[in-house]
N, C-alpha and C. Protein backbone atom coordinates (compact mmCIF):
# COMPACT_ATOMS: atom_id res chain seq x y z
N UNK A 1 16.93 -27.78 -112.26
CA UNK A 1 18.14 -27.11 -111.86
C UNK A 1 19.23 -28.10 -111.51
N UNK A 2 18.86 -29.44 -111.10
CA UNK A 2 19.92 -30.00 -110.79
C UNK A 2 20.24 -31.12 -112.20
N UNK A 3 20.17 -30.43 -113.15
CA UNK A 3 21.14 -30.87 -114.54
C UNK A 3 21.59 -30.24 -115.12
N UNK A 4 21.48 -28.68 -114.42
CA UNK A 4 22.49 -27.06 -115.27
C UNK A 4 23.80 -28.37 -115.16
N UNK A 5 24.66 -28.20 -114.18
CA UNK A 5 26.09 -28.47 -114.15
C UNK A 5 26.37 -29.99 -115.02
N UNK A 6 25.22 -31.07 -115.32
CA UNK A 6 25.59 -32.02 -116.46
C UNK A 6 25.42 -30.83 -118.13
N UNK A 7 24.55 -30.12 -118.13
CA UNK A 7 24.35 -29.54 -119.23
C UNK A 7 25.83 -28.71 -119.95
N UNK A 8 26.48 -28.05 -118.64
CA UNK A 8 27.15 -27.14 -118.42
C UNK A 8 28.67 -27.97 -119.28
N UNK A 9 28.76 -28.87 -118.93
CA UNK A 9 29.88 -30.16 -119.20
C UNK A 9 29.69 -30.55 -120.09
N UNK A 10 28.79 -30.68 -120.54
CA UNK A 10 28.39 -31.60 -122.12
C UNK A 10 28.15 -30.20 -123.29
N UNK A 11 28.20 -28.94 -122.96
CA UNK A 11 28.26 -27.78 -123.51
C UNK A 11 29.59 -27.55 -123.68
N UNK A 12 30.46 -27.94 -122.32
CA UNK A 12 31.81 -27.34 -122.56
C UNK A 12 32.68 -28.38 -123.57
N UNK A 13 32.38 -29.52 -123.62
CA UNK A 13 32.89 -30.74 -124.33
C UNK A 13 32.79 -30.28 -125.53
N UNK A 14 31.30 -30.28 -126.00
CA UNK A 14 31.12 -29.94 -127.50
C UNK A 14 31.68 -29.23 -128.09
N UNK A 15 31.71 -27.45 -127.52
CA UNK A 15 32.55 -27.18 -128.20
C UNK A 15 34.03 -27.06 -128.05
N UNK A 16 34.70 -27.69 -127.41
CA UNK A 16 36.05 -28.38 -127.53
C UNK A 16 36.31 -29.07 -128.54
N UNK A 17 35.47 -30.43 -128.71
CA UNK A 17 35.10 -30.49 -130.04
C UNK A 17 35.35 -30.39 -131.39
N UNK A 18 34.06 -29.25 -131.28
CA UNK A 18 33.75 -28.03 -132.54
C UNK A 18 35.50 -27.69 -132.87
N UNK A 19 36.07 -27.17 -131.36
CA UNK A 19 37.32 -26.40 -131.53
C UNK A 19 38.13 -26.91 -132.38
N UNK A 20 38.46 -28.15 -132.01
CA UNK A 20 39.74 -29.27 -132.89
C UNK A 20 39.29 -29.92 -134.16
N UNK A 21 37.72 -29.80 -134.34
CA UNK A 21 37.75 -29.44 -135.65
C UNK A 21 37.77 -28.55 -136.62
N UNK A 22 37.18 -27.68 -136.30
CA UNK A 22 38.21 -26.21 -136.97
C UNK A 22 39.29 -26.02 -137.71
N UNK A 23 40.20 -26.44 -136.37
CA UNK A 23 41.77 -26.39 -136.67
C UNK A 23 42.57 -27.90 -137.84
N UNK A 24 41.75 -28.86 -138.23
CA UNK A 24 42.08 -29.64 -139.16
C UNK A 24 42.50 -29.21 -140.38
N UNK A 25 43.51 -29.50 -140.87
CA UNK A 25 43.67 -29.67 -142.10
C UNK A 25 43.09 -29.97 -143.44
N UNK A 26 42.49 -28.94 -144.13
CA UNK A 26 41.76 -29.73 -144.69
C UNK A 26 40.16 -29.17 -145.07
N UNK A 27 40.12 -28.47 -143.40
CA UNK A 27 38.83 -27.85 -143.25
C UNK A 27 38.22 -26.83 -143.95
N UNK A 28 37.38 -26.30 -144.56
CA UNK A 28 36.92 -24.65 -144.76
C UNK A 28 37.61 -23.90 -144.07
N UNK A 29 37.89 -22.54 -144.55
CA UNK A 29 38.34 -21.81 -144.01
C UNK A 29 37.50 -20.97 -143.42
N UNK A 30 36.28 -21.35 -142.40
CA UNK A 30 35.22 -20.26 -141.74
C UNK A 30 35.87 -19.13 -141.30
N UNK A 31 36.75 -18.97 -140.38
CA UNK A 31 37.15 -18.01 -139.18
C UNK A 31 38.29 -16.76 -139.62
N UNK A 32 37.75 -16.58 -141.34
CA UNK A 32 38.19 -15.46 -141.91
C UNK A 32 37.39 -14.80 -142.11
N UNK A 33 38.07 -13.09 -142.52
CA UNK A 33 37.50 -12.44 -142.12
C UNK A 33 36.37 -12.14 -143.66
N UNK A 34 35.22 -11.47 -143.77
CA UNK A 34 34.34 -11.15 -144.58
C UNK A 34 35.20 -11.66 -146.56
N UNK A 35 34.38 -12.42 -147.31
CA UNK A 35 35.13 -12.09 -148.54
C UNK A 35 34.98 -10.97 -149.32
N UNK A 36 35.97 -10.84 -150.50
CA UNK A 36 36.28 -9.49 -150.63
C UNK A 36 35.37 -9.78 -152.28
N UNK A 37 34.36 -8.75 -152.20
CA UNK A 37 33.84 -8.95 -153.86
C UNK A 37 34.29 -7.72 -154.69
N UNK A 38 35.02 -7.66 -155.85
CA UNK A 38 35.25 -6.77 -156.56
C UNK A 38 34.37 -6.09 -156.94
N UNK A 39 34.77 -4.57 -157.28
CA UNK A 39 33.58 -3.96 -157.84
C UNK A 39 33.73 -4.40 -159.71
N UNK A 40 32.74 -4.06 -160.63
CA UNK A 40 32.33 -4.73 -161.76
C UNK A 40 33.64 -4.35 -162.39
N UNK A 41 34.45 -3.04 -162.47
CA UNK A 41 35.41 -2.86 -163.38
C UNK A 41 36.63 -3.92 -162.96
N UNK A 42 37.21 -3.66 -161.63
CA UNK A 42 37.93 -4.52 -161.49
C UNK A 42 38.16 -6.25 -161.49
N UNK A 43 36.97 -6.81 -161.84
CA UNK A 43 36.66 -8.15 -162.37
C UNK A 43 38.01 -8.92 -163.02
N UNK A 44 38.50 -10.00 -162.19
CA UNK A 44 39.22 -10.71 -163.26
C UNK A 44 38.60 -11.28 -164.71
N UNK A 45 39.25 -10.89 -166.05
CA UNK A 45 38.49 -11.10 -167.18
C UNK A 45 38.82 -12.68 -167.22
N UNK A 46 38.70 -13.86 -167.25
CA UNK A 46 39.99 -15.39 -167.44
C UNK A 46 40.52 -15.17 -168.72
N UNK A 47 39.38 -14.56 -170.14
CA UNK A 47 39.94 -14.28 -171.51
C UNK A 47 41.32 -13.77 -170.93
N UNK A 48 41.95 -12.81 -170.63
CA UNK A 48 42.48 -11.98 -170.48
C UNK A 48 43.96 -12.49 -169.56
N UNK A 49 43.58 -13.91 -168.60
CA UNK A 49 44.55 -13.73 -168.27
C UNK A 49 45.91 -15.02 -168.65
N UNK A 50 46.86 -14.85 -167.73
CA UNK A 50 47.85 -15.01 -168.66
C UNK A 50 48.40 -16.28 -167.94
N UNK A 51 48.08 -16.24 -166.54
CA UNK A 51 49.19 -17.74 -165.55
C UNK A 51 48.97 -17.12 -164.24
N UNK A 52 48.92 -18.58 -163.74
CA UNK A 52 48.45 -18.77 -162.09
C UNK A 52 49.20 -19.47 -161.32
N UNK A 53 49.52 -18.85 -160.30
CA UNK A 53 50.39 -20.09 -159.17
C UNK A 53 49.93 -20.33 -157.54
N UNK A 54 49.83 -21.31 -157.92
CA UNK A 54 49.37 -22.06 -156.32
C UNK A 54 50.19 -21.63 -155.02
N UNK A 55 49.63 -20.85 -154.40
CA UNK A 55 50.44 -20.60 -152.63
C UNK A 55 50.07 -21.53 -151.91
N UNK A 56 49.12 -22.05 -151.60
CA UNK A 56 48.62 -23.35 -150.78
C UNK A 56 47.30 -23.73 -152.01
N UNK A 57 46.62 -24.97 -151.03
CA UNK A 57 45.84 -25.48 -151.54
C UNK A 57 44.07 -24.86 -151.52
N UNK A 58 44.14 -23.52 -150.88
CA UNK A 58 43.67 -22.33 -150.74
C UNK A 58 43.41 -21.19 -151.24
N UNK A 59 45.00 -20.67 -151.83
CA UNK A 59 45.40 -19.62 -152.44
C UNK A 59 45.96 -19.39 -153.89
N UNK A 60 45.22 -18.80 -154.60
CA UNK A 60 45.58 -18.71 -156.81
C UNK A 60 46.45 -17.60 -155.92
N UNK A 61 47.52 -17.36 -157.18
CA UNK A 61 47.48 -16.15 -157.74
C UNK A 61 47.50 -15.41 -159.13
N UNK A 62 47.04 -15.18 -159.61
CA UNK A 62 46.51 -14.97 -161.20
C UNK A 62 46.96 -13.42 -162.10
N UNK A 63 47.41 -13.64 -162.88
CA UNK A 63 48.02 -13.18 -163.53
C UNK A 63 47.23 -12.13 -164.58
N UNK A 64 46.78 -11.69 -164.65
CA UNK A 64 45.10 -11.05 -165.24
C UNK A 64 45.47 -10.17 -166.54
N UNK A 65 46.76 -10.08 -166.51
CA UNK A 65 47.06 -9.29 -167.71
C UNK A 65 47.77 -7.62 -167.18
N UNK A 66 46.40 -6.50 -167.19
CA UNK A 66 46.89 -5.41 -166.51
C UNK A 66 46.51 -5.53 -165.07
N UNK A 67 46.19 -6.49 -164.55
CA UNK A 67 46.25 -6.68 -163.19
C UNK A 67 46.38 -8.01 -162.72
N UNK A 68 46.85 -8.11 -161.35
CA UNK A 68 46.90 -9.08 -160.43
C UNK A 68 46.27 -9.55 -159.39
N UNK A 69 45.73 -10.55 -158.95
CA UNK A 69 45.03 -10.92 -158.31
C UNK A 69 45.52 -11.99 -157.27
N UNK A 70 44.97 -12.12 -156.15
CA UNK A 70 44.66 -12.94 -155.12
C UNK A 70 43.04 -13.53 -154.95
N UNK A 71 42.95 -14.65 -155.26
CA UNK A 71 41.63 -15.91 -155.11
C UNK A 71 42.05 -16.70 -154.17
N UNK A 72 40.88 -16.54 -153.25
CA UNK A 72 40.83 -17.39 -152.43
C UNK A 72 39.63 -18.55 -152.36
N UNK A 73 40.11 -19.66 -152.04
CA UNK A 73 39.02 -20.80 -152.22
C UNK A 73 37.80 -20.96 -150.71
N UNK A 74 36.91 -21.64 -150.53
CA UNK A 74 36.37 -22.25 -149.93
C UNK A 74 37.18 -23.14 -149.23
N UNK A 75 37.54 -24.36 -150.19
CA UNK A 75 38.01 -25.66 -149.87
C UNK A 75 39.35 -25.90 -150.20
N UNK A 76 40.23 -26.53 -149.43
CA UNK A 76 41.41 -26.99 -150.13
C UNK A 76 40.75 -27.54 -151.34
N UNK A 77 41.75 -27.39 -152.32
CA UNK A 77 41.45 -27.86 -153.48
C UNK A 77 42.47 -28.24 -154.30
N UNK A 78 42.85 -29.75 -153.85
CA UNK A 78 43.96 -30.66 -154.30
C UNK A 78 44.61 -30.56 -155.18
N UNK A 79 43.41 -31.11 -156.56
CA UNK A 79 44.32 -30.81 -157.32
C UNK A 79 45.35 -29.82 -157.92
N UNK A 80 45.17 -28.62 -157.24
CA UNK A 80 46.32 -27.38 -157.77
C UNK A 80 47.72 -27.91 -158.05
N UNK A 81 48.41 -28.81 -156.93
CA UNK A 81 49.47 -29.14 -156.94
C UNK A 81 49.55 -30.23 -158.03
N UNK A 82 48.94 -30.48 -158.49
CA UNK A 82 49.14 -31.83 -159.78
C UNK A 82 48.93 -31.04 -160.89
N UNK A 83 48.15 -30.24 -161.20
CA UNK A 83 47.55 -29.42 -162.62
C UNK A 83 48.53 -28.48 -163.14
N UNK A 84 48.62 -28.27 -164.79
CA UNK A 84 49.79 -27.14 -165.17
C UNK A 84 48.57 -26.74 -165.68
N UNK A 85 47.10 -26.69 -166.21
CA UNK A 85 46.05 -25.78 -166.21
C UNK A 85 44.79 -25.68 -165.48
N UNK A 86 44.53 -24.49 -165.50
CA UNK A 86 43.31 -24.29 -165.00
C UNK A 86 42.16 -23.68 -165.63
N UNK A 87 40.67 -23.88 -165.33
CA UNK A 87 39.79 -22.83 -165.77
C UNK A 87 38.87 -22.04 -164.98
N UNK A 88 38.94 -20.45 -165.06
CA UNK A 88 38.21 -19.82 -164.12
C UNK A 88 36.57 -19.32 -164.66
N UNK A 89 35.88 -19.19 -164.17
CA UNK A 89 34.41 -19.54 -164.40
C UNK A 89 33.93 -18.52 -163.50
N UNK A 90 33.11 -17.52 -164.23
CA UNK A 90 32.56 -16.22 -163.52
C UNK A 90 30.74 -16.42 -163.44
N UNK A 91 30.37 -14.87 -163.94
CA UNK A 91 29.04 -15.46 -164.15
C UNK A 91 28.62 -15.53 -165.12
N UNK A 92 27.31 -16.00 -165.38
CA UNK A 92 26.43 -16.40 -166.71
C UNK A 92 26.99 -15.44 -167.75
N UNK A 93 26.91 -14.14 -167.45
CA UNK A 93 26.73 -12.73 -168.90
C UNK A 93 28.43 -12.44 -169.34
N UNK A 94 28.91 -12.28 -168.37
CA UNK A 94 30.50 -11.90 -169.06
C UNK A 94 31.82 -12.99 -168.57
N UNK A 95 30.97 -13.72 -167.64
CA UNK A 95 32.14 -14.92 -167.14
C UNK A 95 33.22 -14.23 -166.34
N UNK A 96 33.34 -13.15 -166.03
CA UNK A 96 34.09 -12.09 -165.03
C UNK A 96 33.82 -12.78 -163.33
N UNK A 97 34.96 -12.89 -163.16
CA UNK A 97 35.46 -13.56 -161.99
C UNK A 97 35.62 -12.25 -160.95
N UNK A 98 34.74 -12.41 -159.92
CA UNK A 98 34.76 -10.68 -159.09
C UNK A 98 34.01 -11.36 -157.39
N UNK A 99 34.27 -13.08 -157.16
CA UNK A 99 34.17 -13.23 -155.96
C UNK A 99 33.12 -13.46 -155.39
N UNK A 100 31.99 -13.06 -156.10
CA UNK A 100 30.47 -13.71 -155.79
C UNK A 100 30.34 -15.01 -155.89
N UNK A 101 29.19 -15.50 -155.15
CA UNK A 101 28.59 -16.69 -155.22
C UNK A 101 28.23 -17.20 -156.65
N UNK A 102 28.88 -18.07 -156.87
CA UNK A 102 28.78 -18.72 -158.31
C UNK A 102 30.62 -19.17 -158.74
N UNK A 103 30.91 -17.81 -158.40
CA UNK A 103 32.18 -17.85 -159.06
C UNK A 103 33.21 -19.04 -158.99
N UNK A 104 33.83 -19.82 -159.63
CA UNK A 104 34.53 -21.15 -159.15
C UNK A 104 35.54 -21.16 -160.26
N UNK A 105 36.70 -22.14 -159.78
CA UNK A 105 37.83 -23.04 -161.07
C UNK A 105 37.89 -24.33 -160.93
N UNK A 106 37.97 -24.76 -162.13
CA UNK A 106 38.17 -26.21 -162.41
C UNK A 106 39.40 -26.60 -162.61
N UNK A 107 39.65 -27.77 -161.97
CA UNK A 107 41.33 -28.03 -161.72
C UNK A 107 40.96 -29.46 -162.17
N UNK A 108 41.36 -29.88 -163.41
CA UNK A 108 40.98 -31.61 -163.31
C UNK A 108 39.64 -31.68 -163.35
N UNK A 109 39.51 -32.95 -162.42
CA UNK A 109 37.74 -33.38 -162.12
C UNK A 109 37.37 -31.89 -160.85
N UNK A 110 37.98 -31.58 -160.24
CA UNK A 110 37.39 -30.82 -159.34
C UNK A 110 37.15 -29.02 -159.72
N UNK A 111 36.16 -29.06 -158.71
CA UNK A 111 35.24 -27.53 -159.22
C UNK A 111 35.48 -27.14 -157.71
N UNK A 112 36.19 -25.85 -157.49
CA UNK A 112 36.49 -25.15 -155.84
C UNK A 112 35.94 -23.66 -156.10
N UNK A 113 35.11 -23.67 -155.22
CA UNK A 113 34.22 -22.50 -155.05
C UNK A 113 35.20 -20.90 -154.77
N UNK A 114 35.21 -19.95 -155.39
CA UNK A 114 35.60 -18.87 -154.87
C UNK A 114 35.24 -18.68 -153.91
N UNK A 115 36.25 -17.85 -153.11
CA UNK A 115 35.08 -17.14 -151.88
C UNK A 115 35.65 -15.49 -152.17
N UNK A 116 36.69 -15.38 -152.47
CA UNK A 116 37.17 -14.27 -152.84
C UNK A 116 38.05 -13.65 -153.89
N UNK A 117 37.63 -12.27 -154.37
CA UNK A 117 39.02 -11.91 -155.29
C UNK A 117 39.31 -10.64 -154.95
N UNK A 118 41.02 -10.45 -154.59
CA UNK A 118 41.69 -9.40 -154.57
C UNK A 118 42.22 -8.84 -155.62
N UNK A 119 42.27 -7.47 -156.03
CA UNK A 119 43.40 -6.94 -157.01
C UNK A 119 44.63 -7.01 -156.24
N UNK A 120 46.06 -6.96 -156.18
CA UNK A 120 47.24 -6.56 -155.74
C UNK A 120 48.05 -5.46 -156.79
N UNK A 121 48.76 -4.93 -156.27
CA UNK A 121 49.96 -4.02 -156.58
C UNK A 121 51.13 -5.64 -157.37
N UNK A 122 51.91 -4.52 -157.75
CA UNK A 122 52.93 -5.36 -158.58
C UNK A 122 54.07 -6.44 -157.33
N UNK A 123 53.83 -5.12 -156.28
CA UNK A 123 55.45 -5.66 -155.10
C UNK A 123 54.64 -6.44 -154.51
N UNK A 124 53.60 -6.88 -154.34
CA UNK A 124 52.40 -7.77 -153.34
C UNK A 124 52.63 -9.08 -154.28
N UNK A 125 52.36 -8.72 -155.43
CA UNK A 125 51.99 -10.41 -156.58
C UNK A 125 53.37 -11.10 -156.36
N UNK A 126 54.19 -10.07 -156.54
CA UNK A 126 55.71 -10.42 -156.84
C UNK A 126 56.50 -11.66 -155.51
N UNK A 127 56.20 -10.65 -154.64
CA UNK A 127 56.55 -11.48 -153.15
C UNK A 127 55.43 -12.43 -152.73
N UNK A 128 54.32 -12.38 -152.93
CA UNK A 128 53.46 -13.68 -152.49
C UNK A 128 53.97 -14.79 -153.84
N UNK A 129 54.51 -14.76 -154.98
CA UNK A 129 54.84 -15.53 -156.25
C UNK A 129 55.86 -16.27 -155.72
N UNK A 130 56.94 -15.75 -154.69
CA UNK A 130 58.05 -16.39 -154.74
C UNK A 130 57.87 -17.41 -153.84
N UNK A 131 56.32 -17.15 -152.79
CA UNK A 131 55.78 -18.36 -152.15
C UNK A 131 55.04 -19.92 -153.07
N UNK A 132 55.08 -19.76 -154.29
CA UNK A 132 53.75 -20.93 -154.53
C UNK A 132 55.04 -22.31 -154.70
N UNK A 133 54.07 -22.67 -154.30
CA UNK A 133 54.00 -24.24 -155.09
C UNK A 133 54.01 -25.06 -156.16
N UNK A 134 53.20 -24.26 -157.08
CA UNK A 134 52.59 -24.84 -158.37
C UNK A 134 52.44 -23.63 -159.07
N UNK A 135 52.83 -24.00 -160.18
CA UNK A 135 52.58 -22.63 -161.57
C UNK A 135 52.25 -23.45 -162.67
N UNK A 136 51.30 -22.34 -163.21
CA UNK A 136 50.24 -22.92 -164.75
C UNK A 136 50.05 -22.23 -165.44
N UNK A 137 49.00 -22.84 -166.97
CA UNK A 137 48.53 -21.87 -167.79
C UNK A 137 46.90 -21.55 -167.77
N UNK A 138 45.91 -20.54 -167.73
CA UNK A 138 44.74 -20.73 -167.61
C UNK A 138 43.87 -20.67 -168.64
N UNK A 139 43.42 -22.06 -168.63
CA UNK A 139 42.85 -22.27 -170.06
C UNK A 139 41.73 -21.73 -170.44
N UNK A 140 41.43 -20.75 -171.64
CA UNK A 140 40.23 -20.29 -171.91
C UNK A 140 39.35 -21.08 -172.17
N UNK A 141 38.19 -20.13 -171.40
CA UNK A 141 36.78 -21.09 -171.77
C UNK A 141 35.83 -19.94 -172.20
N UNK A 142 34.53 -20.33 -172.96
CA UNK A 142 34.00 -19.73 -173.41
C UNK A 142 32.59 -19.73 -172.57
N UNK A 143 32.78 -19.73 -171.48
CA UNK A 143 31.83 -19.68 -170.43
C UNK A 143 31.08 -20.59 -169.74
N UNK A 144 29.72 -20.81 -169.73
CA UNK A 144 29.19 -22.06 -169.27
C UNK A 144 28.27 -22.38 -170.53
């Protein structure tokens, strides 16, 4: 009992810590909320789509043809801001990009894990578009 209050201190330190790393630049984005997996119809097709623009080093937004999308990454993922293409990579059978584990794009040398895909409305794509950074073309691939 008489090392609760050292325990107590070296508990409160840590995660102080934990805290300020979190908040780095740079970091995963843990402390969002659940990712969003499409159901099978709404799947981004990549055949299908047309151009993508970088909101951060976080955030696609993709151009899908009859729909629009919001992808969100795992990891910052640098190269966006240097690249005018990209390739999106679904799963094994149709290569349909819908936010599951597997799902990723290749930017350059680097491979950034999906964690999510949104459909959007037209006035959503439109006004998050006039945010990016970076705009491209997405290069077809014929799967893995």
């Amino acid at each position: 009992m008489r090392h609760a209050p050292l325990l107590a201190l070296s508990l409160a330190a840590a995660v102080a810590v934990m805290a300020g790393c979190a908040t780095r630049e740079g970091a995963p984005r843990q402390a969002q909320a659940a990712p969003v997996i499409l159901q099978p119809a709404e799947c981004l097709d990549p055949a299908q789509a047309r151009s993508w623009d970088a909101i951060d080093g976080f955030t696609l937004l993709v151009d899908g043809g009859r729909r629009k999308y919001r992808i969100e990454l795992y990891e910052n993922c640098i190269s966006l801001g240097n690249s005018v293409t990209l390739e999106l990579r679904g799963d094994f059978v149709s290569n349909r990009v819908c936010g599951r584990a597997g799902d990723h794009v290749l930017v350059g040398r680097e491979r950034c894990r999906i964690r999510s895909a949104q459909v959007l409305d037209n006035q959503t794509y439109e006004q998050l578009r006039g945010n990016s950074r970076a705009r491209g073309e997405i290069r077809a691939s014929a799967g893995f």
